[in-house]
Protein backbone atom coordinates (compact mmCIF):
# COMPACT_ATOMS: atom_id res chain seq x y z
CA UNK A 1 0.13 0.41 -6.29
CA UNK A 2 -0.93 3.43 -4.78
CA UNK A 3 0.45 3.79 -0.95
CA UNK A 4 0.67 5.67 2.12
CA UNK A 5 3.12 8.60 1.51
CA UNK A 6 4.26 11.51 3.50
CA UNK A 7 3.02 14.21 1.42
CA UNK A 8 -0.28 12.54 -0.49
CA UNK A 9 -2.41 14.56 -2.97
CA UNK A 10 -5.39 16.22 -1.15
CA UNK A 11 -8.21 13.61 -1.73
CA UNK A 12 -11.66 14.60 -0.52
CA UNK A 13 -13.89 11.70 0.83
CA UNK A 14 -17.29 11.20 1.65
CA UNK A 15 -18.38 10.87 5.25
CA UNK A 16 -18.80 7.87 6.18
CA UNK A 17 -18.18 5.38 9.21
CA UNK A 18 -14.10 4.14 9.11
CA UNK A 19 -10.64 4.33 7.40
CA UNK A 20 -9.97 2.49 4.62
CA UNK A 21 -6.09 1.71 3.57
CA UNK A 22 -4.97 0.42 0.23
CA UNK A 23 -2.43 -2.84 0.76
CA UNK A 24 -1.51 -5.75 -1.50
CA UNK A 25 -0.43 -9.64 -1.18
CA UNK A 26 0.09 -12.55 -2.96
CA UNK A 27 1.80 -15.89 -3.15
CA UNK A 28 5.56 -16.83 -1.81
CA UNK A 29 7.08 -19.91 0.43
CA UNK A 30 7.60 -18.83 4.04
CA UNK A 31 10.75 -18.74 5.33
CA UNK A 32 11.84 -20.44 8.70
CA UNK A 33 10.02 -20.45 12.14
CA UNK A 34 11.71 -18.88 14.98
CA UNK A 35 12.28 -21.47 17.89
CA UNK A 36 13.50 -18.34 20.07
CA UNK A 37 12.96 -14.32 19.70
CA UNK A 38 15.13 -12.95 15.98
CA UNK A 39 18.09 -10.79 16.83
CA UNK A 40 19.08 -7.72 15.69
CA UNK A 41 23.00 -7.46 14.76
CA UNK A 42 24.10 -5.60 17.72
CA UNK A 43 21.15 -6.07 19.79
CA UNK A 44 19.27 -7.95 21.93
CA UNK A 45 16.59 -10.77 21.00
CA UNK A 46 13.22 -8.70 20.68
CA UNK A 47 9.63 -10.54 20.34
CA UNK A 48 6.91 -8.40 18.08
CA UNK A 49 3.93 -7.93 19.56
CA UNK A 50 1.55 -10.56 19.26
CA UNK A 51 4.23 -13.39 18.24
CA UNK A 52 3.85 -15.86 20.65
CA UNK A 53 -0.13 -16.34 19.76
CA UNK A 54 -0.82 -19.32 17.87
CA UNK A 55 -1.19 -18.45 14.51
CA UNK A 56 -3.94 -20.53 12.40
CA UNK A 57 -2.96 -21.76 8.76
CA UNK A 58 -4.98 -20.10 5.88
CA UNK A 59 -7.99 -21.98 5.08
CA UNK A 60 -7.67 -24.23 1.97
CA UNK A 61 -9.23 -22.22 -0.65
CA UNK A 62 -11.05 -24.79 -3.11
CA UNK A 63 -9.69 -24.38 -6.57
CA UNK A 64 -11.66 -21.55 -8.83
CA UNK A 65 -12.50 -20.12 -5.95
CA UNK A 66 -11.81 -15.85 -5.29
CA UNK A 67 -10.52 -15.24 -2.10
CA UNK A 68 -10.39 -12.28 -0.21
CA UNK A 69 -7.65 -11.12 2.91
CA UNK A 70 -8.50 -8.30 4.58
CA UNK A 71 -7.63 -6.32 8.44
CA UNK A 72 -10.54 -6.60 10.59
CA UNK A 73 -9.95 -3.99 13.39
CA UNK A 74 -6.24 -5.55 14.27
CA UNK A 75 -7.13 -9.15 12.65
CA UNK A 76 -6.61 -10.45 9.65
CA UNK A 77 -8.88 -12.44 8.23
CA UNK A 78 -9.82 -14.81 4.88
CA UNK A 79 -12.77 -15.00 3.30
CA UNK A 80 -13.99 -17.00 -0.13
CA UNK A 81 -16.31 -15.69 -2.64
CA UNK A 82 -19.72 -17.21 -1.47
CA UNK A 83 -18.98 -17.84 2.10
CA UNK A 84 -20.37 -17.16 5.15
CA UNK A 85 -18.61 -14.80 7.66
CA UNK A 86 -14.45 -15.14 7.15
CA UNK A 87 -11.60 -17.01 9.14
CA UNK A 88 -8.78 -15.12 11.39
CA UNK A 89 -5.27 -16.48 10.68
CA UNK A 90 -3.33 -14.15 13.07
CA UNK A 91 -3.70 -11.00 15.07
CA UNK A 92 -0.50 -8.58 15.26
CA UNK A 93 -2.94 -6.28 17.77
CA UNK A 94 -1.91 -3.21 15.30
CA UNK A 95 -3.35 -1.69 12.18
CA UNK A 96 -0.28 -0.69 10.83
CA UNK A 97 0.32 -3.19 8.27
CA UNK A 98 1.68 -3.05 4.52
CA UNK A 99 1.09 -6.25 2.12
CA UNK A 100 3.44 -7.27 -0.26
CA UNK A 101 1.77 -6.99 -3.93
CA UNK A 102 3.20 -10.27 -4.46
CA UNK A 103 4.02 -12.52 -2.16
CA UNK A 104 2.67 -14.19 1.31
CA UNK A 105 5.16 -11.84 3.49
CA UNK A 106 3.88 -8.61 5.43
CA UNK A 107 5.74 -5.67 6.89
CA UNK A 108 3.94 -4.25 10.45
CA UNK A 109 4.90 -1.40 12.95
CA UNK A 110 4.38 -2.20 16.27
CA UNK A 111 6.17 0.10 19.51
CA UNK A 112 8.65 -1.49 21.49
CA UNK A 113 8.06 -4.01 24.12
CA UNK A 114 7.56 -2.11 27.24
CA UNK A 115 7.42 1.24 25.34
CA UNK A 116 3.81 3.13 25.71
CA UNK A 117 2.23 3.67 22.34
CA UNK A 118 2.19 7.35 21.24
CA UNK A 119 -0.81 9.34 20.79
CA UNK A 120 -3.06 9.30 17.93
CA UNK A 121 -1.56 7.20 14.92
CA UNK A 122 2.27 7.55 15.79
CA UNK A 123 4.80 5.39 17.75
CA UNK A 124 7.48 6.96 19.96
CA UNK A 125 9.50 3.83 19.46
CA UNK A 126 8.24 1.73 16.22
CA UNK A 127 9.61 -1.33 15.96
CA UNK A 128 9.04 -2.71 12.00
CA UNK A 129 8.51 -6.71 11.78
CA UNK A 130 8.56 -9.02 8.75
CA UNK A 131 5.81 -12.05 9.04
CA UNK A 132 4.86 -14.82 6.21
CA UNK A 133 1.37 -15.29 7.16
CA UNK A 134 1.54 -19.03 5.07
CA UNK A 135 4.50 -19.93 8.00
CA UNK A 136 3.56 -17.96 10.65
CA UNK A 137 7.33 -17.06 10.79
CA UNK A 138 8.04 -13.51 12.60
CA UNK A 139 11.59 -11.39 11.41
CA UNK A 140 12.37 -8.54 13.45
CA UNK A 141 14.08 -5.79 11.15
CA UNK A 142 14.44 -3.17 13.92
CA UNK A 143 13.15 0.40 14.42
CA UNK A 144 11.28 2.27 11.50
CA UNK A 145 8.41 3.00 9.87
CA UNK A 146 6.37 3.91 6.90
CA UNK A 147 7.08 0.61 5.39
CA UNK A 148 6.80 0.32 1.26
CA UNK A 149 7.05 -2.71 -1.17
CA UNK A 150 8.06 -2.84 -4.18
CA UNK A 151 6.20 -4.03 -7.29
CA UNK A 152 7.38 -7.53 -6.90
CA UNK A 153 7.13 -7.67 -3.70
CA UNK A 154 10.16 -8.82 -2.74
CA UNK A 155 11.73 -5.60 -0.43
CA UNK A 156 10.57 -2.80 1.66
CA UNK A 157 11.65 0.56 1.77
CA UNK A 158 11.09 2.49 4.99
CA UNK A 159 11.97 5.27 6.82
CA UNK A 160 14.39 5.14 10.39
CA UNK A 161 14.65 7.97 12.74
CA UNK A 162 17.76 8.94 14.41
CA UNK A 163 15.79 9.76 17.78
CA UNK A 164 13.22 8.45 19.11
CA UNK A 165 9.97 10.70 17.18
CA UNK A 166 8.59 13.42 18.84
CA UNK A 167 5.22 14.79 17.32
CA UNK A 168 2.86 17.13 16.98
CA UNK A 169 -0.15 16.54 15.63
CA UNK A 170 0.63 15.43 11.53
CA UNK A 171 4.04 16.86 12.30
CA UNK A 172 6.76 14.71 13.65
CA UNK A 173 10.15 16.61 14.22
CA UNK A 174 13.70 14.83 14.20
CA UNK A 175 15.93 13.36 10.95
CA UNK A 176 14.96 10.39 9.06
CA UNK A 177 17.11 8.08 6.55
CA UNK A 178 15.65 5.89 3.68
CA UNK A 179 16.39 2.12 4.33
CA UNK A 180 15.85 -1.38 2.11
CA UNK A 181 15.30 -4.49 4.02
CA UNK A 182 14.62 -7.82 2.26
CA UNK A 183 13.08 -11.02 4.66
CA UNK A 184 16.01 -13.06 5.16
CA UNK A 185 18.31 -10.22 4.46
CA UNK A 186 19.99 -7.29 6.76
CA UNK A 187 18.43 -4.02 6.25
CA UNK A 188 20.94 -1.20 5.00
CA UNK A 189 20.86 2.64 4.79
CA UNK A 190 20.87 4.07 1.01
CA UNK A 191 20.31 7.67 2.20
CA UNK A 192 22.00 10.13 4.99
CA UNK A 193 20.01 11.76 7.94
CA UNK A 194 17.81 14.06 6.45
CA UNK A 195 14.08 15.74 6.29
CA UNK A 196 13.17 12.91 3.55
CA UNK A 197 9.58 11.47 2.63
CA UNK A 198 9.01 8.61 0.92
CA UNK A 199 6.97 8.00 -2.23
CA UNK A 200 6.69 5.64 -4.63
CA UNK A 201 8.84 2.44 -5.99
CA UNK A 202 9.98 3.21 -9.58
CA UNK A 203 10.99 -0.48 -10.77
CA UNK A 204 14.60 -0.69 -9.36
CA UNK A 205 14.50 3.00 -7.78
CA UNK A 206 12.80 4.66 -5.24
CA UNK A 207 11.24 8.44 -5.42
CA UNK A 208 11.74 10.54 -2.39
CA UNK A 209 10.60 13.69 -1.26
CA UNK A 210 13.64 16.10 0.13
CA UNK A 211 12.53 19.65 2.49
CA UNK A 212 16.01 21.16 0.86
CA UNK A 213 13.85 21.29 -2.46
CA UNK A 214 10.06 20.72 -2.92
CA UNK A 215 10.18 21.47 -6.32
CA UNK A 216 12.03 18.51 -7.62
CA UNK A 217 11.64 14.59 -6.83
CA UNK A 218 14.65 12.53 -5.77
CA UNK A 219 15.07 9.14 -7.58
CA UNK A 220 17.19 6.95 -5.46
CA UNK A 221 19.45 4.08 -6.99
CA UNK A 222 19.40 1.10 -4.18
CA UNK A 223 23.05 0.92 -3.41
CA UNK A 224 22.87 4.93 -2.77
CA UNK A 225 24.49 6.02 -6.19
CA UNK A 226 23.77 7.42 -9.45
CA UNK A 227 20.93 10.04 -7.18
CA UNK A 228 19.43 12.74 -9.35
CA UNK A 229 16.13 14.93 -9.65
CA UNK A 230 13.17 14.83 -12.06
CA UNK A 231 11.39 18.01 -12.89
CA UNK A 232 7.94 17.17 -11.11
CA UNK A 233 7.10 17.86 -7.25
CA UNK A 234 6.73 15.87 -4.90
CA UNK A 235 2.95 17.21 -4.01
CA UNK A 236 2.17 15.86 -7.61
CA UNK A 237 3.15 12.25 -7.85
CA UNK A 238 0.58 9.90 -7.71
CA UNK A 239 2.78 7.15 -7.73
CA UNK A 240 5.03 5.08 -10.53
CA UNK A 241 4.18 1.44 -12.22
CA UNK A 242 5.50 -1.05 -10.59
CA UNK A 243 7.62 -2.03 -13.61
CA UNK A 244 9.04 1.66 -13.68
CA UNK A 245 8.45 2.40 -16.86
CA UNK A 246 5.78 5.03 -16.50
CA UNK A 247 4.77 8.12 -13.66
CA UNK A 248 1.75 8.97 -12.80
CA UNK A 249 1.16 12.80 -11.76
CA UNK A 250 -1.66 14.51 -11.45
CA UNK A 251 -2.38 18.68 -11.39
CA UNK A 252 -5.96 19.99 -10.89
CA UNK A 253 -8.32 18.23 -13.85
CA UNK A 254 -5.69 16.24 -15.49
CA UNK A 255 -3.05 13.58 -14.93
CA UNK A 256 0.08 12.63 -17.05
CA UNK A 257 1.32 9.15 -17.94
CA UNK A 258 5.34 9.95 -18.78
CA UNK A 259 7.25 7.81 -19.94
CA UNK A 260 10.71 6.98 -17.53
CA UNK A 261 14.06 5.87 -19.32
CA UNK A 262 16.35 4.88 -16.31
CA UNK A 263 14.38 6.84 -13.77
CA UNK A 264 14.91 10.06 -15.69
CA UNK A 265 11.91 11.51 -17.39
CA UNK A 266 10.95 11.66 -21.02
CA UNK A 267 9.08 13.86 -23.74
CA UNK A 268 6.88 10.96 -23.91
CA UNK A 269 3.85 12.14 -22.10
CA UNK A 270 -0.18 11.51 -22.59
CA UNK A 271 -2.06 13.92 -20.66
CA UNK A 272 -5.95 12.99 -19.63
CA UNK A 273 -8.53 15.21 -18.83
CA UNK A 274 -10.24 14.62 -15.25
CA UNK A 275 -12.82 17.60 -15.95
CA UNK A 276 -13.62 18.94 -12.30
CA UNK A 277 -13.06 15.97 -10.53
CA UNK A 278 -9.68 14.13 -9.01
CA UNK A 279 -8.02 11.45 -8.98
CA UNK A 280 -7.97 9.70 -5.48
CA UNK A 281 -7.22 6.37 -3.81
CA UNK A 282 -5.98 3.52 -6.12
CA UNK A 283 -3.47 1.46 -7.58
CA UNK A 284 -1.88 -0.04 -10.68
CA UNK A 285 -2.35 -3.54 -11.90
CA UNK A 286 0.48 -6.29 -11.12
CA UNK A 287 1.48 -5.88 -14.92
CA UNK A 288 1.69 -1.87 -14.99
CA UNK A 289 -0.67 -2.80 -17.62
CA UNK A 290 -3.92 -0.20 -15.95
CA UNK A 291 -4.75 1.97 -12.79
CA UNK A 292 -7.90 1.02 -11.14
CA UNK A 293 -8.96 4.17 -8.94
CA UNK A 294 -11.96 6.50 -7.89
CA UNK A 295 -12.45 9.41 -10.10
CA UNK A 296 -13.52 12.49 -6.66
CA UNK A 297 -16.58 15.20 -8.11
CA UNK A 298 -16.45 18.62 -6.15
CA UNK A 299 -19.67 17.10 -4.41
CA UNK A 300 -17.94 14.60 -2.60
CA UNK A 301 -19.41 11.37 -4.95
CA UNK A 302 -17.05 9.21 -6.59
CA UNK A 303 -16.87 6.18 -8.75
CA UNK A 304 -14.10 3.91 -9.94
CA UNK A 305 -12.32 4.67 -13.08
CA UNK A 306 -9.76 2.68 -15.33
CA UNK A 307 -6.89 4.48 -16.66
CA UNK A 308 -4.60 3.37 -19.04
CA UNK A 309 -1.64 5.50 -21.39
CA UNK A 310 -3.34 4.80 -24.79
CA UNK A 311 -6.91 4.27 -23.89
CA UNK A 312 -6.85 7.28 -21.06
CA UNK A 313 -9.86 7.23 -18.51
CA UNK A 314 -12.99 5.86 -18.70
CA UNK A 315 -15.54 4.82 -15.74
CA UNK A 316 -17.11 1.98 -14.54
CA UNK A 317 -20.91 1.65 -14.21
CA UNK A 318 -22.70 0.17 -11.30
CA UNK A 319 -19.66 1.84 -8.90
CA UNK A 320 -21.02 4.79 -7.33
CA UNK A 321 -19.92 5.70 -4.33
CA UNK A 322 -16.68 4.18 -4.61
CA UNK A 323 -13.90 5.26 -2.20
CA UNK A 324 -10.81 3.32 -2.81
CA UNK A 325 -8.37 1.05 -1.50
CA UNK A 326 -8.30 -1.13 -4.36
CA UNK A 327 -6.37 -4.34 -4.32
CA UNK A 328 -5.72 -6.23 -8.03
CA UNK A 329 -5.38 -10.06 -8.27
CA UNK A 330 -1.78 -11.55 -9.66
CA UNK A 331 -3.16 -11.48 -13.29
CA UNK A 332 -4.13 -8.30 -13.32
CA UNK A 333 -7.97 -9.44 -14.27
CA UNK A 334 -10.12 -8.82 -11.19
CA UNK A 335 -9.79 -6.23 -8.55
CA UNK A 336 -11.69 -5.47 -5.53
CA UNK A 337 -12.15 -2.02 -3.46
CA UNK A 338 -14.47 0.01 -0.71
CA UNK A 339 -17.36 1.70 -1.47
CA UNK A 340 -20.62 2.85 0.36
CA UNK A 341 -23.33 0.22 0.46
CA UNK A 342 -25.95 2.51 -0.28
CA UNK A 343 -28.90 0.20 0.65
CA UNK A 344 -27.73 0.51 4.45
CA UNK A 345 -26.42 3.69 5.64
CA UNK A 346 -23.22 4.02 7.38
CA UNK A 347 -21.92 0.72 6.35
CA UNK A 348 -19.32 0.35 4.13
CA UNK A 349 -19.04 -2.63 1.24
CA UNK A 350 -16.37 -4.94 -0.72
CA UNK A 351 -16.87 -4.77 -4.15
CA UNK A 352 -15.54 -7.41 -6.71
CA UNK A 353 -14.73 -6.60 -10.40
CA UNK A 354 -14.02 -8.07 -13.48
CA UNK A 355 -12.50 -7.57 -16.49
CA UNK A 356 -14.02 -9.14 -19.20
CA UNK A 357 -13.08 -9.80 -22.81
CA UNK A 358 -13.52 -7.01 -24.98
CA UNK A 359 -12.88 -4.67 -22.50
CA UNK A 360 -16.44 -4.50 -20.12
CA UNK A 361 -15.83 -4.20 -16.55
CA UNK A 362 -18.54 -5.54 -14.07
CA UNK A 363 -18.18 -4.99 -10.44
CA UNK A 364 -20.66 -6.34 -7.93
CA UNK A 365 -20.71 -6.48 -3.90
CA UNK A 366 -19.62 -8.71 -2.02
CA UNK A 367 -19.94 -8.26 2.12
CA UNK A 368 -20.49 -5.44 4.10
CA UNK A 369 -19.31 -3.84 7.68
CA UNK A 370 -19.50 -0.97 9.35
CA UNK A 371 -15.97 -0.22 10.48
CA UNK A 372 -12.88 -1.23 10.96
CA UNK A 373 -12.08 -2.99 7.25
CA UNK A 374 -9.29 -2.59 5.18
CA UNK A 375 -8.30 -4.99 2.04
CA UNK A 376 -4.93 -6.43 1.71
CA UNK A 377 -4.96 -9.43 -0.93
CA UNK A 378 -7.35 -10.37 -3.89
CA UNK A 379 -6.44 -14.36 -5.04
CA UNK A 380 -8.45 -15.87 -8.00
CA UNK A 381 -7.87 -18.99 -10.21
């Protein structure tokens, strides 16, 4: 699934009205309900922002039917295929929220009770927060940031400072350390201080960016060992299937699908032609089977593409003006993702695709806004 990483690949967008984020979620059992504030080891009880609001059950969701979750402004809402207007089932009052591809759990950054918010999109003091929204139940995790799942959406990755952030525009100054944190589990350090970014979940291993050499990835064993390099920057990874068997990179008018043995990287890669366009926004399929994302001409236009190692890329008709944040369903055979309704300008539109047997892909709209949207979980029988 294609994320929000430190240093992205340049992706020009159309103008239009908003800012769309790519997030996933699916299925899992919540976990308990706090009677009284979670505690940090060490620290003292802290309430996320937004806990203590009632927190309204997802709407039953009759069988067959294709649901939609997405973050309305700071609420997050459902909505079924064919109804009217959606339903809110909680409001964190923040837009900083990653999904889990795979499971009911969500990972938010909020700042610190009594802490002013910083300016812009960064937090002086971020606080990151675990919340099931089946069980309403709220996990504090402590202070950090950038939060990442992985494919099964089980864990987060995320960055934590070792000062409170001071920034600077898209700069922020100050050391960082890569951290894993599990709901129901302490979080733990697999990285020293250091000027680290993180990128992309390779199966069992994470990818990270390190300022000591921008020439070179560094893929991360969870317990801190076995760290080496792969030959291929960090400016060019796209991302990794969730399976880790494959990275994606991209250069000017092509991408490579390359095989990974054990992290490392193999001879075995397929290059694809992207002509003059790139490859923006997107993500892979629950089964690392595809990537669903929008193919970017020099013009600005863009429509979604499928991409696959042995078939390579081909588009989809009926999807112009795509723009991304694409969010696949558990079986891998429907997506959704944001494109410009084109019948009423400056409003943006869901679109819902499917694949059918025999390969045809048919994508049609389904609502529209004009701001404020971004998709976090596609369900479907």
């Amino acid at each position: 699934m294609r994320h929000s990483l430190i240093l992205p690949v340049l992706i020009l967008v159309t103008a239009v009205v908003g800012a769309v984020y790519v997030l996933g979620l699916r299925n899992e059992p919540g976990a308990l309900r706090h009677p009284s504030p979670p505690q940090q080891p060490g620290g003292s009880p802290t309430w996320p922002r937004g806990a203590r609001t009632p927190i309204a059950s997802p709407p039953a969701v009759a069988p067959g039917s294709v649901a939609l979750t997405y973050l309305e402004g700071t609420r997050i809402v459902t909505r079924a295929r064919g109804q009217r207007g959606g339903r809110t089932i909680a409001d964190l009052h923040t837009a900083d929220i990653s999904a889990s591809p795979a499971s009911n759990w969500i990972a938010y950054v909020a700042p610190q009770i009594g802490v002013a918010p910083g300016d812009g999109d960064f937090v002086h003091k971020p606080r990151l927060h675990f919340r099931n929204l089946a069980s309403g139940s709220e996990l504090s995790i402590g202070v950090g940031f950038s939060p990442l799942w992985d494919g099964a959406g089980t864990r987060i990755a995320y960055m934590a400072p070792d000062s409170p952030r001071s920034c600077d525009g898209e700069t922020c100054a100050g050391a960082v350390r890569v951290m894993v944190a599990a709901p129901g589990q302490l979080a733990r350090p697999i990285t020293p201080f250091g000027r680290l970014h993180l990128l992309a979940w390779a199966g069992d291993r994470l990818l990270v960016a390190d300022d000591k050499d921008l020439t070179r990835t560094t893929s991360l064993a969870l317990d801190g060992s076995a760290a080496f390099s792969i030959p291929v920057p960090p400016s060019e990874i796209w991302d990794a299937s969730p399976d880790g068997s494959l990275l994606l990179s991209v250069t000017p008018g092509r991408l490579y699908f390359t095989t990974l043995v054990g992290g490392h990287t193999t001879t075995g890669v397929r290059t694809v032609s992207l002509g003059s366009g790139i490859l923006g926004d997107g993500s892979w399929s629950a089964g690392s089977g595809r990537v669903a994302g929008v193919l970017r001409e020099p013009d600005g236009s863009g429509h979604m593409a499928l991409l696959t190692p042995d078939r390579g890329l081909f588009l989809v008709g009926g999807t112009e003006g795509a723009m991304g944040n694409v969010v696949w369903d558990s079986a891998g055979s429907r997506f959704a993702y944001v494109g410009v309704n084109e019948g009423h300008r400056g409003r943006l539109q869901a679109m819902l695709c499917r694949l059918r047997p025999g390969g045809q892909t048919v994508c049609k709209p389904w609502f529209s806004w004009l701001q404020g949207v971004s998709l976090l979980r596609l369900t479907s029988p």
